[in-house]
N, C-alpha and C. Protein backbone atom coordinates (compact mmCIF):
# COMPACT_ATOMS: atom_id res chain seq x y z
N UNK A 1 47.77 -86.67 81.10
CA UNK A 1 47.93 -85.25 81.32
C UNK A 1 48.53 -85.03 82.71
N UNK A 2 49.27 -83.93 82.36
CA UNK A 2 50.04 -83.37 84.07
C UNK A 2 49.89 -82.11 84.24
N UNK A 3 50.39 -81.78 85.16
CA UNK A 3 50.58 -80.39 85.01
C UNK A 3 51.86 -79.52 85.01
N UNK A 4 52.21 -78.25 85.40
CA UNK A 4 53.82 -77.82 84.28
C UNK A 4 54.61 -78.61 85.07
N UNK A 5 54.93 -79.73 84.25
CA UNK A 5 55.84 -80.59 84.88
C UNK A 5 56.65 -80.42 83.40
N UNK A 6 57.96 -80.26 82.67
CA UNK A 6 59.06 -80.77 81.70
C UNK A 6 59.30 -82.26 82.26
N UNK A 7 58.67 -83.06 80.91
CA UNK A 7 58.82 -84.63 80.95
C UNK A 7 59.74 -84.86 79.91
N UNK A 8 60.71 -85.49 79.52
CA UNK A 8 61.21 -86.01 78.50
C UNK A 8 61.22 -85.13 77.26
N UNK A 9 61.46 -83.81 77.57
CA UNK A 9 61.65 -82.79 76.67
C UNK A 9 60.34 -81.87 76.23
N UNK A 10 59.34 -82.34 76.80
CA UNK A 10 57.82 -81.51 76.68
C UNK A 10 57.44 -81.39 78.07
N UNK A 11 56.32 -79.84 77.99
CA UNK A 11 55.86 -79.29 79.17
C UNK A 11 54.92 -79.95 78.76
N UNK A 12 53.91 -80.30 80.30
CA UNK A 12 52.77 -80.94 80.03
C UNK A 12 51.40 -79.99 80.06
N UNK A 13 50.82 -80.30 79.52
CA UNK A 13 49.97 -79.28 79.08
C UNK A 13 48.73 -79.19 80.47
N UNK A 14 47.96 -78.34 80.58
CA UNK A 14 46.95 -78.15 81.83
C UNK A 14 46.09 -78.95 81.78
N UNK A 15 45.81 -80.02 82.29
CA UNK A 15 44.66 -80.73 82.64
C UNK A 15 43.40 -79.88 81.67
N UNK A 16 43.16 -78.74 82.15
CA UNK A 16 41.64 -77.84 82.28
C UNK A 16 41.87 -77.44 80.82
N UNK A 17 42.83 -77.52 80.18
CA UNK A 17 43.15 -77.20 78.94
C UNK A 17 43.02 -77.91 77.61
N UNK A 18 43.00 -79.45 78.34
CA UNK A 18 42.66 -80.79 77.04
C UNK A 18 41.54 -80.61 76.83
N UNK A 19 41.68 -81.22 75.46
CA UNK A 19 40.39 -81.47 74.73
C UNK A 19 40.77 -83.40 74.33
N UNK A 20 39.62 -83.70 73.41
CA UNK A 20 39.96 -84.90 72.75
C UNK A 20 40.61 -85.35 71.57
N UNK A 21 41.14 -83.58 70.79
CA UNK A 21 42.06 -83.43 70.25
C UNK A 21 43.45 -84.10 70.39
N UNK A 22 43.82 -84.09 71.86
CA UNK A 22 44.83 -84.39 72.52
C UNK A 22 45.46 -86.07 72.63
N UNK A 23 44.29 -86.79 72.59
CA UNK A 23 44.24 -88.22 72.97
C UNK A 23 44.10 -88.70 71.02
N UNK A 24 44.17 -88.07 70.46
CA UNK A 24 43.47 -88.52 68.88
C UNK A 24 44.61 -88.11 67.49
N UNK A 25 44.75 -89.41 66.77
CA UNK A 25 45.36 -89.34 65.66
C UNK A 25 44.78 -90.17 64.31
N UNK A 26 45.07 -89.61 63.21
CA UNK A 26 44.49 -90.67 62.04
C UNK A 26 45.62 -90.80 61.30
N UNK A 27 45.35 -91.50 60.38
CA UNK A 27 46.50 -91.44 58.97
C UNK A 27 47.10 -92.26 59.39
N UNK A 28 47.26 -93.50 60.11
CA UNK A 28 48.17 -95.00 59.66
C UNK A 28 47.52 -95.68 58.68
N UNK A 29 46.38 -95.73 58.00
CA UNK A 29 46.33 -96.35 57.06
C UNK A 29 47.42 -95.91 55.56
N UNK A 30 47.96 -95.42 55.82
CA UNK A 30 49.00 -94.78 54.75
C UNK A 30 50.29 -94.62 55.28
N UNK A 31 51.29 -94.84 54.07
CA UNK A 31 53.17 -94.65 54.99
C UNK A 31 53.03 -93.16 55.04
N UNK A 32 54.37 -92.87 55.60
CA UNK A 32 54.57 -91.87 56.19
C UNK A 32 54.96 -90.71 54.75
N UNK A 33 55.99 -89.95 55.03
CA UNK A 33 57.03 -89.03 54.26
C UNK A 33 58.07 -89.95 53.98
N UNK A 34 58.25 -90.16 52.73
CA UNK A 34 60.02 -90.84 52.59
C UNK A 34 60.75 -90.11 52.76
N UNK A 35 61.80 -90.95 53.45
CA UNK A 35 63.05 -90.27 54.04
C UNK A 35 64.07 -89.98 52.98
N UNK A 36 64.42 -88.79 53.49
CA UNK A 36 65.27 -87.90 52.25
C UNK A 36 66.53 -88.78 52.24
N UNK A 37 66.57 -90.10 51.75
CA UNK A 37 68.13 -91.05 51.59
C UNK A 37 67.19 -92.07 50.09
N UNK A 38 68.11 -93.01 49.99
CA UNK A 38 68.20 -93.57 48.62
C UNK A 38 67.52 -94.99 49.42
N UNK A 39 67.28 -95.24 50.37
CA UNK A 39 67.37 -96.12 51.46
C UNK A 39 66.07 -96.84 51.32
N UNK A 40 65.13 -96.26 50.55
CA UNK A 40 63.60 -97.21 50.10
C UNK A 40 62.89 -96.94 51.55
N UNK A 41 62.72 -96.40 52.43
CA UNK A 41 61.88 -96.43 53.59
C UNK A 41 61.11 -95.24 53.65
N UNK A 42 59.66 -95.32 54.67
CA UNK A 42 58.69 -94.21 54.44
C UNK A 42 58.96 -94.52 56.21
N UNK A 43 58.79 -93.57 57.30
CA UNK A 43 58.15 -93.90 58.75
C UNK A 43 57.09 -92.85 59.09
N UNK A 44 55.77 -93.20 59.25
CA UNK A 44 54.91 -92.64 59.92
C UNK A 44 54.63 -92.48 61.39
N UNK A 45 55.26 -91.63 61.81
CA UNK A 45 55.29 -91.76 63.86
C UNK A 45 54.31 -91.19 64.30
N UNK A 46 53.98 -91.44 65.25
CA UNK A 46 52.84 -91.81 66.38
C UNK A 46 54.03 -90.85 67.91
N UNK A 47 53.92 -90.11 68.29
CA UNK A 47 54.65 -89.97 69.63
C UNK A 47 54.39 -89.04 69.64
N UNK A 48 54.63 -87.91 71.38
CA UNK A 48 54.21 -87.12 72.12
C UNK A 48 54.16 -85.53 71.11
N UNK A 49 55.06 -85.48 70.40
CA UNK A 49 54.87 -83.89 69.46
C UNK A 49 53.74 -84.29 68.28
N UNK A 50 53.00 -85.51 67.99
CA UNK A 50 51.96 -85.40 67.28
C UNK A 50 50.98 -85.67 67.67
N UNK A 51 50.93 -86.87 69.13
CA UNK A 51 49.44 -86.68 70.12
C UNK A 51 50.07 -86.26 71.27
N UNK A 52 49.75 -84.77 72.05
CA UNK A 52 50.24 -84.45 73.42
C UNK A 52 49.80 -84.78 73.93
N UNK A 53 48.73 -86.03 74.01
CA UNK A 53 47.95 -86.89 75.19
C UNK A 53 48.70 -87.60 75.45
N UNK A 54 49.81 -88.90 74.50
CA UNK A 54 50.82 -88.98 75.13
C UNK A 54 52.10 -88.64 76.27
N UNK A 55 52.02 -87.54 76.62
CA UNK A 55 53.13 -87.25 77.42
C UNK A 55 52.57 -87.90 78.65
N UNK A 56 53.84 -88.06 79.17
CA UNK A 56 53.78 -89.24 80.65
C UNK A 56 53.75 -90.41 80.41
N UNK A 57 52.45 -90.84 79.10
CA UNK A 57 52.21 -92.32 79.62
C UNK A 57 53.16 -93.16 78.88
N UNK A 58 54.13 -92.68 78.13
CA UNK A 58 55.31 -93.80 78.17
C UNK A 58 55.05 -94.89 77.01
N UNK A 59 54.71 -94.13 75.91
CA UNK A 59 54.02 -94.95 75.06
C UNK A 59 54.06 -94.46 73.73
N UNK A 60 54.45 -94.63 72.42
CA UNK A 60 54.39 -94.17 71.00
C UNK A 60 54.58 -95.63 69.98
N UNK A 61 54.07 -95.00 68.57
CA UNK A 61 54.53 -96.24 68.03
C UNK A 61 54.68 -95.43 66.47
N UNK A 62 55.00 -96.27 65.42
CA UNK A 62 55.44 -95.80 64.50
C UNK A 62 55.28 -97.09 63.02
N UNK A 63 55.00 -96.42 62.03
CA UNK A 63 54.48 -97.10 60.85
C UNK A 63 55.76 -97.33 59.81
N UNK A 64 56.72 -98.45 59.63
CA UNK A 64 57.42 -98.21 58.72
C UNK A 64 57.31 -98.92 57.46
N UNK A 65 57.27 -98.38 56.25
CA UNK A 65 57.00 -99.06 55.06
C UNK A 65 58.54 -99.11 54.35
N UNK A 66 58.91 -100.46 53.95
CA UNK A 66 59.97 -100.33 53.41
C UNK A 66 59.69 -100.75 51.53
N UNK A 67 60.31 -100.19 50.46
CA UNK A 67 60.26 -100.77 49.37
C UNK A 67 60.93 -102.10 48.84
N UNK A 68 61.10 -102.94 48.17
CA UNK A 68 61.62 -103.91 47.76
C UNK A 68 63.38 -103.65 48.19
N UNK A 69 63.70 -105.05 48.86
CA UNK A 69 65.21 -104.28 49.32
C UNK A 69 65.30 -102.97 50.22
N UNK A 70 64.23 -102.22 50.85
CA UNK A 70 64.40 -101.45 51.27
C UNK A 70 65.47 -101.62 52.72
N UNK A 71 66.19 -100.53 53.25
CA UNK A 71 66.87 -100.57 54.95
C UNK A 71 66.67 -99.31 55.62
N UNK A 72 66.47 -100.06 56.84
CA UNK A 72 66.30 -98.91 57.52
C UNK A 72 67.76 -99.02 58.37
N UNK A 73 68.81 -97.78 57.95
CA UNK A 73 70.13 -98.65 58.25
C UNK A 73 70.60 -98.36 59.64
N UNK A 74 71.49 -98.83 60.49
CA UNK A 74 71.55 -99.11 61.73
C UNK A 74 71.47 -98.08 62.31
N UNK A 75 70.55 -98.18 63.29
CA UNK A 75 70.07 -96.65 64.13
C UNK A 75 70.03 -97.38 65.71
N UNK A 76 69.51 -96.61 66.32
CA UNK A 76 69.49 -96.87 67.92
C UNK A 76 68.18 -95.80 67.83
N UNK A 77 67.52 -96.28 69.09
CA UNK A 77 66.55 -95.57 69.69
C UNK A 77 67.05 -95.22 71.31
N UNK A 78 67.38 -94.13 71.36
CA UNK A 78 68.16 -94.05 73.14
C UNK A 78 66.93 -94.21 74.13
N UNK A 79 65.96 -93.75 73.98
CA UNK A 79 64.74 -93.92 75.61
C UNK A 79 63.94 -94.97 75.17
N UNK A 80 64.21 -95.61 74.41
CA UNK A 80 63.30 -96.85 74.09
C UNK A 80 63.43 -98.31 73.71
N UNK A 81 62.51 -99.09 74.20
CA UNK A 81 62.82 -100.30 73.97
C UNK A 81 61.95 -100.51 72.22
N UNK A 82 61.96 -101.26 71.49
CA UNK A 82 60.79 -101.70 70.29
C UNK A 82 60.66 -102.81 70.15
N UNK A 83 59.24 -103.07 69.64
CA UNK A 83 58.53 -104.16 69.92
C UNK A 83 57.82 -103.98 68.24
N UNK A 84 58.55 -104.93 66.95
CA UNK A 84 58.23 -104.84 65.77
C UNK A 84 56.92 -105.97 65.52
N UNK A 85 56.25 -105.81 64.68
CA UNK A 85 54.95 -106.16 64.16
C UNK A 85 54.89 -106.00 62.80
N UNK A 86 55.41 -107.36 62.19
CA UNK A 86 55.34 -107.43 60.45
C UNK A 86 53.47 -107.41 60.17
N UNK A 87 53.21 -106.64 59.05
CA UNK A 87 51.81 -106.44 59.12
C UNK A 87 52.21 -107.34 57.48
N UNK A 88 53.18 -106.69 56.66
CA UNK A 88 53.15 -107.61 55.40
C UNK A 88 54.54 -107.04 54.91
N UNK A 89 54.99 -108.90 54.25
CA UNK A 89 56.20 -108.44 53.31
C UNK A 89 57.01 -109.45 54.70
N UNK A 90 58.47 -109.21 53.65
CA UNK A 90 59.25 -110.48 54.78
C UNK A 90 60.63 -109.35 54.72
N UNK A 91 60.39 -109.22 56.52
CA UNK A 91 61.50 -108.13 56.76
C UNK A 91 62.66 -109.01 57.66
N UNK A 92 63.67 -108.63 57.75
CA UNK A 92 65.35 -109.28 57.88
C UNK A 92 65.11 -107.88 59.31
N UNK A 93 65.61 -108.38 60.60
CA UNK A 93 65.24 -107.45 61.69
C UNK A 93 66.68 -108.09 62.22
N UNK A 94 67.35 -107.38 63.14
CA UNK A 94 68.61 -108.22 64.06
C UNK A 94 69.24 -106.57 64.46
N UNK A 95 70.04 -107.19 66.28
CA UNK A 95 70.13 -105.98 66.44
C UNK A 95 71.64 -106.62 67.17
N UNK A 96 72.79 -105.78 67.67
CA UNK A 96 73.74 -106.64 67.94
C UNK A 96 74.23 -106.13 69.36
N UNK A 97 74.32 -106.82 70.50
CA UNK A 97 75.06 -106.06 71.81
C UNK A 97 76.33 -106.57 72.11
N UNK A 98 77.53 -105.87 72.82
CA UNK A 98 78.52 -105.83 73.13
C UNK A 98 78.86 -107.11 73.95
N UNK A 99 79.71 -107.87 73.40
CA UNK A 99 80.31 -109.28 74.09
C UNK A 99 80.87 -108.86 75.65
N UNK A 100 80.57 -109.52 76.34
CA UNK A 100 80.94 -108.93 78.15
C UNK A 100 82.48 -109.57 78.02
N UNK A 101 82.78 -110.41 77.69
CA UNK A 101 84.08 -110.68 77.32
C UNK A 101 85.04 -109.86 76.41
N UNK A 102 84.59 -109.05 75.34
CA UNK A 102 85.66 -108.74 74.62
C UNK A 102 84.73 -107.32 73.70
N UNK A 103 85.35 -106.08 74.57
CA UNK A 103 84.51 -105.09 73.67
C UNK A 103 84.38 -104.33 72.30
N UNK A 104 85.89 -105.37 71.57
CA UNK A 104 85.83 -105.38 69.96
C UNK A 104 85.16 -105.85 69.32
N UNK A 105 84.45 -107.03 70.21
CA UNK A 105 83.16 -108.10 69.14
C UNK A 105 81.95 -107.66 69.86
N UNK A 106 80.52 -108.20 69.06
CA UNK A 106 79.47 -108.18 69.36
C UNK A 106 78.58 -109.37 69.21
N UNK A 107 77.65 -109.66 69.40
CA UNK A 107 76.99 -110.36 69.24
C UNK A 107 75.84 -109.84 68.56
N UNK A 108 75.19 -110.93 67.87
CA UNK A 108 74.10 -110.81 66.66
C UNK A 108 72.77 -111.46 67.36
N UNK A 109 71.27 -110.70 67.67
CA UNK A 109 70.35 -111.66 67.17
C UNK A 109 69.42 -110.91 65.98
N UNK A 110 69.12 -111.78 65.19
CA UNK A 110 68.40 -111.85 64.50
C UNK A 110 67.52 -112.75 63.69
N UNK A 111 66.61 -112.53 63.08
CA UNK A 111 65.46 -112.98 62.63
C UNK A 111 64.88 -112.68 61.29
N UNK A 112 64.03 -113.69 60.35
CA UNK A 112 63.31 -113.09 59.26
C UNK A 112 62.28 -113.23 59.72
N UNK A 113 61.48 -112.38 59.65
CA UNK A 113 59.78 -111.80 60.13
C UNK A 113 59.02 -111.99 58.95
N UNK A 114 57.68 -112.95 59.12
CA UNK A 114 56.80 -112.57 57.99
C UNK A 114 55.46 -112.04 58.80
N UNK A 115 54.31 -111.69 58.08
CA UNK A 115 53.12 -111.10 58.72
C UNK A 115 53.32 -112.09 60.23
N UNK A 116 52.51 -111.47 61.05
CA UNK A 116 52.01 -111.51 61.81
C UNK A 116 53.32 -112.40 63.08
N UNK A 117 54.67 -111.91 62.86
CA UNK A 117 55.58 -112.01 63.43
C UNK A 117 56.17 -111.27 63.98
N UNK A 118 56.44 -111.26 65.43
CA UNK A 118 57.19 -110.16 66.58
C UNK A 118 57.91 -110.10 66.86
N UNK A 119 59.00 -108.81 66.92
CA UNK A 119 60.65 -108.97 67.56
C UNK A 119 61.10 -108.00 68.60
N UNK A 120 61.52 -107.86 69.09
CA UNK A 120 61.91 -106.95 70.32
C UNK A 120 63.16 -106.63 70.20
N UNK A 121 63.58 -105.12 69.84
CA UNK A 121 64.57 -104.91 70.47
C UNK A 121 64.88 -104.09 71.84
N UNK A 122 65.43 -104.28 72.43
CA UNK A 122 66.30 -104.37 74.12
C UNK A 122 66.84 -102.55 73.59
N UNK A 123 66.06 -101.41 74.19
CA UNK A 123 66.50 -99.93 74.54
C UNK A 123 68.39 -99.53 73.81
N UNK A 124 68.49 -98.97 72.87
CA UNK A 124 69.81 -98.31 73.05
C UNK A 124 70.69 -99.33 72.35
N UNK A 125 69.94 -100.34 71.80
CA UNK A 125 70.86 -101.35 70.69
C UNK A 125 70.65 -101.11 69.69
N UNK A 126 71.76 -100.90 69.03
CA UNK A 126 71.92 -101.11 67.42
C UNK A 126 71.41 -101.90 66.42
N UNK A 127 70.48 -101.74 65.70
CA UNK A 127 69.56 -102.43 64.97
C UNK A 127 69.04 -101.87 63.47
N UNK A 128 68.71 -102.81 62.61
CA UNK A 128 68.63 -102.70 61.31
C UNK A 128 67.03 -103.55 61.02
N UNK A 129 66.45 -102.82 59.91
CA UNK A 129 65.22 -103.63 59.68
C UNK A 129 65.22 -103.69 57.75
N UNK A 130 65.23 -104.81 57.42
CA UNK A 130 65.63 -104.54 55.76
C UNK A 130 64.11 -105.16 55.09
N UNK A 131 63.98 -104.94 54.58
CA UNK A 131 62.88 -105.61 53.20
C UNK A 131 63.86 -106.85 52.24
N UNK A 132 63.45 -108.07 53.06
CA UNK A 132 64.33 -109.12 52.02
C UNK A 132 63.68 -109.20 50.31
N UNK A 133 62.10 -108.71 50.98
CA UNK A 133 61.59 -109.17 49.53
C UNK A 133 61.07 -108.53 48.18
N UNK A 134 60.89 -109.03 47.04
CA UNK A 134 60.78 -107.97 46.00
C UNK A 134 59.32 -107.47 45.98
N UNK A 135 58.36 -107.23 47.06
CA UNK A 135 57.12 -106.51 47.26
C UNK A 135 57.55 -105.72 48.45
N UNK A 136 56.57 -104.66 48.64
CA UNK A 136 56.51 -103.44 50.06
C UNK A 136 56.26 -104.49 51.36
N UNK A 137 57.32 -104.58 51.74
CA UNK A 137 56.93 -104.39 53.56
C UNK A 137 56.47 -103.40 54.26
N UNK A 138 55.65 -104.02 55.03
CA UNK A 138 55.11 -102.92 56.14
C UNK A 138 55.27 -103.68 57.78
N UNK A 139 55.74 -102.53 58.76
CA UNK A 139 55.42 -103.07 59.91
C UNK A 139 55.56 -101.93 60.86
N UNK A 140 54.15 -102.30 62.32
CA UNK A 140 54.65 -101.47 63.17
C UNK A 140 55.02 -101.57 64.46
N UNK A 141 55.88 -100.55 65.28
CA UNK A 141 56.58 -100.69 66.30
C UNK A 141 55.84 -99.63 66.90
N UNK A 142 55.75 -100.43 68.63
CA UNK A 142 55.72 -100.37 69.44
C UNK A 142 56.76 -99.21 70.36
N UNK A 143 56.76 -98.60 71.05
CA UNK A 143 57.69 -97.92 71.67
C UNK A 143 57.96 -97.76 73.30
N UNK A 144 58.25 -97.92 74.55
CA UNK A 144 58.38 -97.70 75.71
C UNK A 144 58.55 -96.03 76.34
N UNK A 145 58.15 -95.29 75.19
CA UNK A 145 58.42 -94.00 75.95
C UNK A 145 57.80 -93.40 74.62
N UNK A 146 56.96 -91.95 75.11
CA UNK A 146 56.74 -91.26 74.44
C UNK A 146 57.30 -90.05 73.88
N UNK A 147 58.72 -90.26 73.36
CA UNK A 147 59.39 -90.09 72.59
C UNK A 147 60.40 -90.37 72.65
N UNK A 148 60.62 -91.52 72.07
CA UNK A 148 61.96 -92.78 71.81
C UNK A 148 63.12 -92.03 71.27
N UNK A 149 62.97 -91.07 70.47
CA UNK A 149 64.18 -90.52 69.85
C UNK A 149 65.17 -91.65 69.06
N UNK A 150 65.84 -91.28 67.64
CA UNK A 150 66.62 -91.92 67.38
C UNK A 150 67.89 -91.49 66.51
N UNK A 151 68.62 -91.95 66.54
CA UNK A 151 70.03 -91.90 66.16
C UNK A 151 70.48 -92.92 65.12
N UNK A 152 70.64 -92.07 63.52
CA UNK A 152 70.72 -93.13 62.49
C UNK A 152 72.11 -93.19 62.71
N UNK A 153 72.86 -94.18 63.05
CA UNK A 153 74.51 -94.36 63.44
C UNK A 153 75.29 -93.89 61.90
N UNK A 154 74.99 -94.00 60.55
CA UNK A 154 76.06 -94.01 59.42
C UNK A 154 75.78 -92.25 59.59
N UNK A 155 74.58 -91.84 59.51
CA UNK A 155 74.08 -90.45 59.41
C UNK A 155 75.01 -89.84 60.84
N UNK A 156 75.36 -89.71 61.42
CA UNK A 156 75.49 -89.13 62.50
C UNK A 156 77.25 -88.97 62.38
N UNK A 157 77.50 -90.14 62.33
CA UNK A 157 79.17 -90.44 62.36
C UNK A 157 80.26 -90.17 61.08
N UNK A 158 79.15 -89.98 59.92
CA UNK A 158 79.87 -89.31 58.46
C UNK A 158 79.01 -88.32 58.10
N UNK A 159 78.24 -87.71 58.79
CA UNK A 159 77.24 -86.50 58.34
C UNK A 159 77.27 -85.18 59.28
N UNK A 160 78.26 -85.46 60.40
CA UNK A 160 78.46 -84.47 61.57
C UNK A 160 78.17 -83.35 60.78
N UNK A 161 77.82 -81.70 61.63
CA UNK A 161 78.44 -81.04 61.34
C UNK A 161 78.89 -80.06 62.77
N UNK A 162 79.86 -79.71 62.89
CA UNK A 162 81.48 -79.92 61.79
C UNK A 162 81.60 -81.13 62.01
N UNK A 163 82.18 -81.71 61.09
CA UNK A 163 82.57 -82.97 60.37
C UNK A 163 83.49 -83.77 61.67
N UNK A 164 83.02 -84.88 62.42
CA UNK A 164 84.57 -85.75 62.81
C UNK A 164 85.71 -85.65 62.42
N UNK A 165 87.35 -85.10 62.54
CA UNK A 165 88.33 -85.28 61.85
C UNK A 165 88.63 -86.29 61.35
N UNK A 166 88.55 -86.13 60.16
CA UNK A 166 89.32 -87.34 59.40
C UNK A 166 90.41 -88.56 59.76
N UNK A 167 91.02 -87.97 60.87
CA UNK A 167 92.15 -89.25 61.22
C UNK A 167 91.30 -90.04 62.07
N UNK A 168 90.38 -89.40 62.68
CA UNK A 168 89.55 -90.14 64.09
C UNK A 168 88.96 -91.50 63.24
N UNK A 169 88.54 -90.95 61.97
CA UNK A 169 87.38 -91.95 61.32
C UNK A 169 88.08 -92.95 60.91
N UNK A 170 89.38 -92.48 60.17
CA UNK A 170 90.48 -93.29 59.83
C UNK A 170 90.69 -94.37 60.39
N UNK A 171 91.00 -93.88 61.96
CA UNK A 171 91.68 -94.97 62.83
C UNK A 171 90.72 -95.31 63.50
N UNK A 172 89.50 -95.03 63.35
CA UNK A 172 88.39 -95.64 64.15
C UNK A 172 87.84 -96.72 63.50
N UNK A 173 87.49 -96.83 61.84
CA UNK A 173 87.00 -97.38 60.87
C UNK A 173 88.39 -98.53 60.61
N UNK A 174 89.80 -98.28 60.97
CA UNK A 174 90.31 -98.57 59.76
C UNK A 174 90.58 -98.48 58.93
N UNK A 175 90.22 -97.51 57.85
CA UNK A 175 89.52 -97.21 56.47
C UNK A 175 90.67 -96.30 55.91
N UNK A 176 91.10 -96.54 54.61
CA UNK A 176 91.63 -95.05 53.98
C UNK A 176 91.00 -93.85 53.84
N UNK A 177 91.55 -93.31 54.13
CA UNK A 177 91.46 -91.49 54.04
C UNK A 177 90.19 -91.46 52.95
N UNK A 178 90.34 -91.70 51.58
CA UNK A 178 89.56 -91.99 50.62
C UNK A 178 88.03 -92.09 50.59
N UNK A 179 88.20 -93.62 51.61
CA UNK A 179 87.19 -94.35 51.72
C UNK A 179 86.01 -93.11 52.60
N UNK A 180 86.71 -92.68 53.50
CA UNK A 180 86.29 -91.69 54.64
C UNK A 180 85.70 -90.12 53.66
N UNK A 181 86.27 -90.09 52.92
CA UNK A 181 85.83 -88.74 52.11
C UNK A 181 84.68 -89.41 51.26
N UNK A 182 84.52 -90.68 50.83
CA UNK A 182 83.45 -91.04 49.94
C UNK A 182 82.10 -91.39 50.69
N UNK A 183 82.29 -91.50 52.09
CA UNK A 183 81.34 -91.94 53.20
C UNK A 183 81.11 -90.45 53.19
N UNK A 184 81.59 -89.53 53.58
CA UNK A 184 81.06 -88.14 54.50
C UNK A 184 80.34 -87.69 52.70
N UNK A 185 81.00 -87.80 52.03
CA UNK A 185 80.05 -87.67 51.10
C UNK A 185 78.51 -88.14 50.63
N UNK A 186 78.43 -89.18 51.00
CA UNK A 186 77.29 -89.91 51.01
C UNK A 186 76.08 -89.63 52.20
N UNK A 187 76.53 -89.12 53.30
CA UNK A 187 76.25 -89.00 54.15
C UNK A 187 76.09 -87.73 55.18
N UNK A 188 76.31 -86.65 54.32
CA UNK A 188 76.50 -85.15 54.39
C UNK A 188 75.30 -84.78 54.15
């Protein structure tokens, strides 16, 4: 607790004003809301707009259940680092950063996770978490800030609104015109 200080997008609430409301959450024994995509994933979050005892201390975490084959498809977290925790199921995790030599390529790490296996991704990298296997994965992450925020990269870049111009995506992707109208479609 602080006082009216604006931290990371929340006022902090009055000291004289908490209760133990504040410090307290239930419901990880269960996934979250599935996400409105075809994508097989549920996330149950943990961070500062659902416990405001969080604010300041730099800390959230989050429950993701994926279905058979499920993805959670390449997103970024901008204020946060993650720190994954397979609880069950064998999840495919890898995140990729920019070659210091050549800023058309990237580099890959990645990993298959089974229970009780840990991965880290490094703040503001691009990363994917899939369900290799034909049962529910579950796992949870860790967060460095109490509220990591994230950015699903396909959602963002073919789902704008107003829309990216079409030539940008074109010549950004490569891609025919086509291809680019069947993405913003998907992704709208």
């Amino acid at each position: 607790m602080c006082f009216a200080v604006f931290v990371n997008g929340r006022f902090c609430k009055d000291a004289k004003l908490a209760n133990a409301d504040d410090f307290y959450a239930s419901g990880f024994n269960v996934s979250g809301m599935p996400t409105p995509t075809n994508l097989g994933f549920s996330v149950n979050a943990l961070n500062v707009n659902r416990m405001p005892g969080l604010n300041t201390l730099g800390i959230s975490m989050a429950r993701a259940d994926l279905e058979p084959f499920g993805l959670i498809s390449p997103h970024i977290h901008p204020r946060a680092t993650e720190l994954i925790l397979v609880l069950e199921g064998t999840i495919y995790v890898g995140f990729v950063v920019p070659d210091t030599r050549n800023p058309f390529k990237s580099r890959l790490f990645d990993k298959i996770l089974h229970p009780g296996d840990a991965f880290v991704i490094p703040q503001s990298m691009v990363h994917i978490q899939y369900n290799m296997g034909t049962t529910n994965a579950t796992h949870l992450s860790s967060f460095n800030s109490q509220n990591p925020g994230v950015h699903m990269i396909p959602y963002q870049l073919f789902g704008s609104n107003p829309p990216i111009l079409d030539d940008v995506l074109v010549k950004g992707f490569q891609l025919d015109k086509k291809v680019i109208e069947h993405l913003r479609a998907q992704f709208s």
